[in-house]
C-alpha atoms as a PDB file:
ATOM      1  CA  UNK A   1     -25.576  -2.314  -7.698  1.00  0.00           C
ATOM      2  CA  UNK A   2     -25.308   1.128  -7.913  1.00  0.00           C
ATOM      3  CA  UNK A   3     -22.294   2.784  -6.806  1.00  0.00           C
ATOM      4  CA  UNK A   4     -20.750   6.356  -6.838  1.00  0.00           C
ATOM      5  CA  UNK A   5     -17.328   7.829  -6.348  1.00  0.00           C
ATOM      6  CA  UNK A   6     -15.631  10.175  -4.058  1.00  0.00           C
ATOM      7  CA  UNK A   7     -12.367  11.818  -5.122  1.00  0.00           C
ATOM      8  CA  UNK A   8     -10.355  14.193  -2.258  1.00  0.00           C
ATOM      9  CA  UNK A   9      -7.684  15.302  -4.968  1.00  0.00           C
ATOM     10  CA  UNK A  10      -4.205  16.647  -3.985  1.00  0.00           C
ATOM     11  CA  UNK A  11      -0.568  17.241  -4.997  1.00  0.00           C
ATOM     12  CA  UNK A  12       0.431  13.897  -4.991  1.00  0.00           C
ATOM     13  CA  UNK A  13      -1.874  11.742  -3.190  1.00  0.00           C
ATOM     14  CA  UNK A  14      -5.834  11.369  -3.475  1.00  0.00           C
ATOM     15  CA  UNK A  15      -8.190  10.070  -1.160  1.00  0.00           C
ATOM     16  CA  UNK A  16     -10.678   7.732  -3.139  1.00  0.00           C
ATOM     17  CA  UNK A  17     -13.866   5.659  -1.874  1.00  0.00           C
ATOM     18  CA  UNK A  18     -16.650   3.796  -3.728  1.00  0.00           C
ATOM     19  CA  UNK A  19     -20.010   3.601  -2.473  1.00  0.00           C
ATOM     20  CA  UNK A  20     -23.067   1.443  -2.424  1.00  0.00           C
ATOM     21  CA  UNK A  21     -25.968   3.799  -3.032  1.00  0.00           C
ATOM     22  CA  UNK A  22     -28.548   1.687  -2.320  1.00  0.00           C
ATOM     23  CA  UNK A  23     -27.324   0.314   0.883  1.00  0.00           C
ATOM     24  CA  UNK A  24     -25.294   3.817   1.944  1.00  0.00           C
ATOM     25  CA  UNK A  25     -22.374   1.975   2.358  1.00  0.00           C
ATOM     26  CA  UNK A  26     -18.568   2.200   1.555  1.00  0.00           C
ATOM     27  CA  UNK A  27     -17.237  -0.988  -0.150  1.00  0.00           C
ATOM     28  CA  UNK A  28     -13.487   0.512  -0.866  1.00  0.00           C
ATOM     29  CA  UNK A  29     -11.409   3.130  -0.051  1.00  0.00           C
ATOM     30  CA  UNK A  30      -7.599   3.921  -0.898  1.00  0.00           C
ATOM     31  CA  UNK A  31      -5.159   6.478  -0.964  1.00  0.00           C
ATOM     32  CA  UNK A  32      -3.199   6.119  -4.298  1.00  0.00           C
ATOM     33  CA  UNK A  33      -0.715   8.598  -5.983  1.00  0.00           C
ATOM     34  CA  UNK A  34      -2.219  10.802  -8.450  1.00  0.00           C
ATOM     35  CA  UNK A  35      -0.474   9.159 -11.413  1.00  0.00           C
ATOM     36  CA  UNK A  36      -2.836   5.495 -10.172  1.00  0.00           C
ATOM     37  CA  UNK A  37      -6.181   7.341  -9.641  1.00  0.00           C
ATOM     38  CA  UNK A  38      -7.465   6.702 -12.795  1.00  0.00           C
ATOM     39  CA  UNK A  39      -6.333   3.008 -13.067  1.00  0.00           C
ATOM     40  CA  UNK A  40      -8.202   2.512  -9.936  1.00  0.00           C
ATOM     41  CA  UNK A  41     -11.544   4.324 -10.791  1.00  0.00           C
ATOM     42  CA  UNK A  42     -11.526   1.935 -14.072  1.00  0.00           C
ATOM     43  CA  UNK A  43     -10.452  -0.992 -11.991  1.00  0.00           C
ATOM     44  CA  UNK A  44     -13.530   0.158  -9.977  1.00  0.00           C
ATOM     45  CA  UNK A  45     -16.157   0.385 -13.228  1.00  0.00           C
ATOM     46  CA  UNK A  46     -15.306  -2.912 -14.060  1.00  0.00           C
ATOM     47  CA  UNK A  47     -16.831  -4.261 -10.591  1.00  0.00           C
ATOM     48  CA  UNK A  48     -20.406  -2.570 -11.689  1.00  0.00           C
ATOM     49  CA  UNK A  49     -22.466  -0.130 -12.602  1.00  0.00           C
ATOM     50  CA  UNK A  50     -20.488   3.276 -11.224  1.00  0.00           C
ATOM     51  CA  UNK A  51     -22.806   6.454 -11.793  1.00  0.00           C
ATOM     52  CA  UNK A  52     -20.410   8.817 -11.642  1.00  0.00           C
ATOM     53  CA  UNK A  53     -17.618  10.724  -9.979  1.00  0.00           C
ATOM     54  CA  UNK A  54     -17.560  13.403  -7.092  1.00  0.00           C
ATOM     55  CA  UNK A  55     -14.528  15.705  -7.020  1.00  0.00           C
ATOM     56  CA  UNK A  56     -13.824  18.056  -4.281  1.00  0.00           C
ATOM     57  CA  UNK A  57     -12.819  21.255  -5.599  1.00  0.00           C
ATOM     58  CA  UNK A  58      -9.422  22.052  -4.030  1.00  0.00           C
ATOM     59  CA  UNK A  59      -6.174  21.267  -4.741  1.00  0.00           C
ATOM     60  CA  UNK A  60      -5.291  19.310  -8.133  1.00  0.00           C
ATOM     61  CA  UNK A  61      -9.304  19.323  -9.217  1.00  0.00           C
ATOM     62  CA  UNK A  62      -9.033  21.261 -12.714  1.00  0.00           C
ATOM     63  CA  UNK A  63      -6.455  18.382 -13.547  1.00  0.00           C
ATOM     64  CA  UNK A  64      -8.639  15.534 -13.035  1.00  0.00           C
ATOM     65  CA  UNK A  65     -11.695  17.203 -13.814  1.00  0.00           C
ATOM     66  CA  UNK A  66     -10.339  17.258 -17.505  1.00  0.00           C
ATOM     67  CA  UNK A  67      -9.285  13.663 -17.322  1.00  0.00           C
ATOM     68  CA  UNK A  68     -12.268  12.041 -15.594  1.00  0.00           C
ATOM     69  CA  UNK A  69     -14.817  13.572 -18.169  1.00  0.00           C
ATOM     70  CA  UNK A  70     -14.095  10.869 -21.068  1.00  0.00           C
ATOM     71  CA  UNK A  71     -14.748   8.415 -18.359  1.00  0.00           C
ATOM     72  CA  UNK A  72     -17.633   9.479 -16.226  1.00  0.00           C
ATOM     73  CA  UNK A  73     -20.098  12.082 -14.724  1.00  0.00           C
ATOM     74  CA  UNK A  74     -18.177  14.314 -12.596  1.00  0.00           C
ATOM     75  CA  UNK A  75     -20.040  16.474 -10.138  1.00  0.00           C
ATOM     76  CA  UNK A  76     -17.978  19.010  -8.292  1.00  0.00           C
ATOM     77  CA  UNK A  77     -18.181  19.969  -5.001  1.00  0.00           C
ATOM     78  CA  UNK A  78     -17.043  22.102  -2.395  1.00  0.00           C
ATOM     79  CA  UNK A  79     -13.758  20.374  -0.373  1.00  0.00           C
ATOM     80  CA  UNK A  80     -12.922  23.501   2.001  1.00  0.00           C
ATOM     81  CA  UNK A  81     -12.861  22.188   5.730  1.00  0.00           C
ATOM     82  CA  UNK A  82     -13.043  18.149   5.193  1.00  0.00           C
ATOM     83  CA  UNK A  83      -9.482  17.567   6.360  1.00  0.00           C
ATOM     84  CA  UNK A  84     -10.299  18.802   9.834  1.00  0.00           C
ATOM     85  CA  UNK A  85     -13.915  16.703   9.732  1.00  0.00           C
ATOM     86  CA  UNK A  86     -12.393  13.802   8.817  1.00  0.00           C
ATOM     87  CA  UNK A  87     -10.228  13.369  11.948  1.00  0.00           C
ATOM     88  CA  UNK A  88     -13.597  13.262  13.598  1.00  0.00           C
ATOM     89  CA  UNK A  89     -15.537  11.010  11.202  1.00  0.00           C
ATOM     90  CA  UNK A  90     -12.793   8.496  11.598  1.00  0.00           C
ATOM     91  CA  UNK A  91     -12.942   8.629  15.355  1.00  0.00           C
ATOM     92  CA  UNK A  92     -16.749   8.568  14.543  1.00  0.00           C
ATOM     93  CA  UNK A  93     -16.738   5.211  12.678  1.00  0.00           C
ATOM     94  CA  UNK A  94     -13.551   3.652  14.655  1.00  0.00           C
ATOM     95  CA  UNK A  95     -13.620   4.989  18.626  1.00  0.00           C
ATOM     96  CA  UNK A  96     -10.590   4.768  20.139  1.00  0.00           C
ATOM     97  CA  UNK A  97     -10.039   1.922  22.854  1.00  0.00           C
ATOM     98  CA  UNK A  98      -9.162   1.531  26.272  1.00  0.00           C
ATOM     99  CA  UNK A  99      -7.303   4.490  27.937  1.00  0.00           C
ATOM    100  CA  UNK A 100      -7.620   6.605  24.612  1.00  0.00           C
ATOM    101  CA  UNK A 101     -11.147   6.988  24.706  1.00  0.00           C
ATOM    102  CA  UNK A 102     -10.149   9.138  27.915  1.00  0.00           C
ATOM    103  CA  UNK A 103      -8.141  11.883  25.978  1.00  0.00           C
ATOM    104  CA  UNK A 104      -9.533  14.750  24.292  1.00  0.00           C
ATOM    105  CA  UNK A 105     -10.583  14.100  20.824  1.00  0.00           C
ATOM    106  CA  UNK A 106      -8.616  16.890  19.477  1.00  0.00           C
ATOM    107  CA  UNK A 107      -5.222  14.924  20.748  1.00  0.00           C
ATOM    108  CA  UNK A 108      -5.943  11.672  18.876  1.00  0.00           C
ATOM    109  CA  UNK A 109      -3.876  11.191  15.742  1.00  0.00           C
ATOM    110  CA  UNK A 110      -5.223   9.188  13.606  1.00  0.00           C
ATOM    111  CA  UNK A 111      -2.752   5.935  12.790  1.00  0.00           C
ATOM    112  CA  UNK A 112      -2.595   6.995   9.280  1.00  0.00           C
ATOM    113  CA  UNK A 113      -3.703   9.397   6.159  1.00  0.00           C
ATOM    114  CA  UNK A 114      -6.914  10.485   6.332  1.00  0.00           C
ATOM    115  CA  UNK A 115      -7.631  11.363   2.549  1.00  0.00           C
ATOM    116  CA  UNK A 116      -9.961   8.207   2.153  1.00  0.00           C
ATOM    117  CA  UNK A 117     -11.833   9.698   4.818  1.00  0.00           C
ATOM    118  CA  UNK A 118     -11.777  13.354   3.536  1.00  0.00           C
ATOM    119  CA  UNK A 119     -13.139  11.643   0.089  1.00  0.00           C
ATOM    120  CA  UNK A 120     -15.833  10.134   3.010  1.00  0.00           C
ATOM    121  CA  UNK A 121     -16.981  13.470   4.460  1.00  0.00           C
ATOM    122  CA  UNK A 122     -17.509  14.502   1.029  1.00  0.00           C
ATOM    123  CA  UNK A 123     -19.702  12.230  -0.297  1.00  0.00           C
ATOM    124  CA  UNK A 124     -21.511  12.260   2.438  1.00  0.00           C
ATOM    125  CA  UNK A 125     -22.131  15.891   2.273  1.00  0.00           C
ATOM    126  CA  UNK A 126     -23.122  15.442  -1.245  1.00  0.00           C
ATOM    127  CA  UNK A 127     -25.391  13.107   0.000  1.00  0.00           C
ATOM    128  CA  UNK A 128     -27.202  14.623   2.740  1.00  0.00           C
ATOM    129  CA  UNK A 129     -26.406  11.246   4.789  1.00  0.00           C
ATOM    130  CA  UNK A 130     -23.805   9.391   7.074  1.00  0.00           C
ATOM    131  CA  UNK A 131     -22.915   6.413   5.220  1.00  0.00           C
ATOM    132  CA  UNK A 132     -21.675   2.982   6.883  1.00  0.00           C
ATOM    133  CA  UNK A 133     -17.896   1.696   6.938  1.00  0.00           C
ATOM    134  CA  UNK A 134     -17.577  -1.505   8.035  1.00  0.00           C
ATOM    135  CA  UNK A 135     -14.635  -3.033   7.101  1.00  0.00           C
ATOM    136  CA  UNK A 136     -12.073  -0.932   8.743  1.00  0.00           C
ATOM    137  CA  UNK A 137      -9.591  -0.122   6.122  1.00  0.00           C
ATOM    138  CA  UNK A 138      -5.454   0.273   6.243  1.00  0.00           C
ATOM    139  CA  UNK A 139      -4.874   3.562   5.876  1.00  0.00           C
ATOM    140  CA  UNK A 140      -1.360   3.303   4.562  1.00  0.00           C
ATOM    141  CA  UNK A 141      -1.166   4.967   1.910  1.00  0.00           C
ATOM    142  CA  UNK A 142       0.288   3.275  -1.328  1.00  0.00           C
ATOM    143  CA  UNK A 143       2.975   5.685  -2.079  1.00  0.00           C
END
C-alpha cells in the first residue's frame, strides 16, 4: 500500500487524512490538537508505506514544516479557500436526508469540524482527483 498525507494546519487544531493512492481512497481522518499531530502521522507510518506529507500553506505551516522534515517528504501547497469547499465536499460525500435535502446548501451546517475535510479538498487538489470516503467519520474533534 501506498499512502499519502494531508495536513490542514491551524492554531490549535489540524485537520489530518491518510490516503490510499492506489485505490484513491481515504482510510483515516482526524482532527487532533497540534501538540498530537505528529504522534498520529507516526502512528500512521507504522500502518505502511506513507510517501510523504502534504501541508497547506496557511496558518501554523512554517511550524510543522520544520518538524515534519526529519520525518517525511513534505510538499506544500496552496490552502487559501478550502474551508468554504469543504462544507460542500462534505455535503458532496454525505447528502443530507429527508427534509434537509430541501434547504439551500449554503444553510446546512455541517454536524461538526470540518478540518479533516479541508485536509480532503487539499489532497485532492494536489491530486487532480476526487477521492472516495466511505466510512463516514465522527467529526468530533479530539480536543
Amino acid at each position: 500500500m501506498s499512502s499519502l498525507i494531508s495536513l490542514d494546519p491551524g492554531r490549535s487544531k489540524c485537520g489530518l487524512i491518510l490516503v490510499d493512492l492506489k485505490m484513491g481512497e481515504v482510510l483515516d481522518g482526524k482532527i487532533v490538537k497540534i501538540d498530537c499531530v505528529i504522534d498520529l502521522i507516526c502512528a500512521w507510518q507504522k500502518r505502511g508505506d506513507v510517501k510523504g506529507v502534504l501541508l497547506g500553506n496557511g496558518t501554523n505551516s512554517a511550524f510543522f514544516h520544520q518538524k515534519l522534515l526529519d520525518l517525511l517528504p513534505v510538499t506544500l501547497c496552496e490552502e487559501r479557500g478550502t474551508t468554504l469547499r469543504a462544507r460542500k465536499r462534505y455535503y458532496e460525500l454525505w447528502p443530507p436526508s429527508n427534509l434537509l435535502r430541501l434547504l439551500p446548501k449554503g444553510l446546512l451546517l455541517p454536524p461538526d469540524n470540518l478540518d479533516a475535510i479541508a485536509a480532503l479538498v487539499l489532497m485532492e487538489d494536489f491530486l487532480g482527483k476526487k477521492l472516495l470516503w466511505t466510512n463516514k467519520p465522527m467529526f468530533k474533534s479530539e480536543l
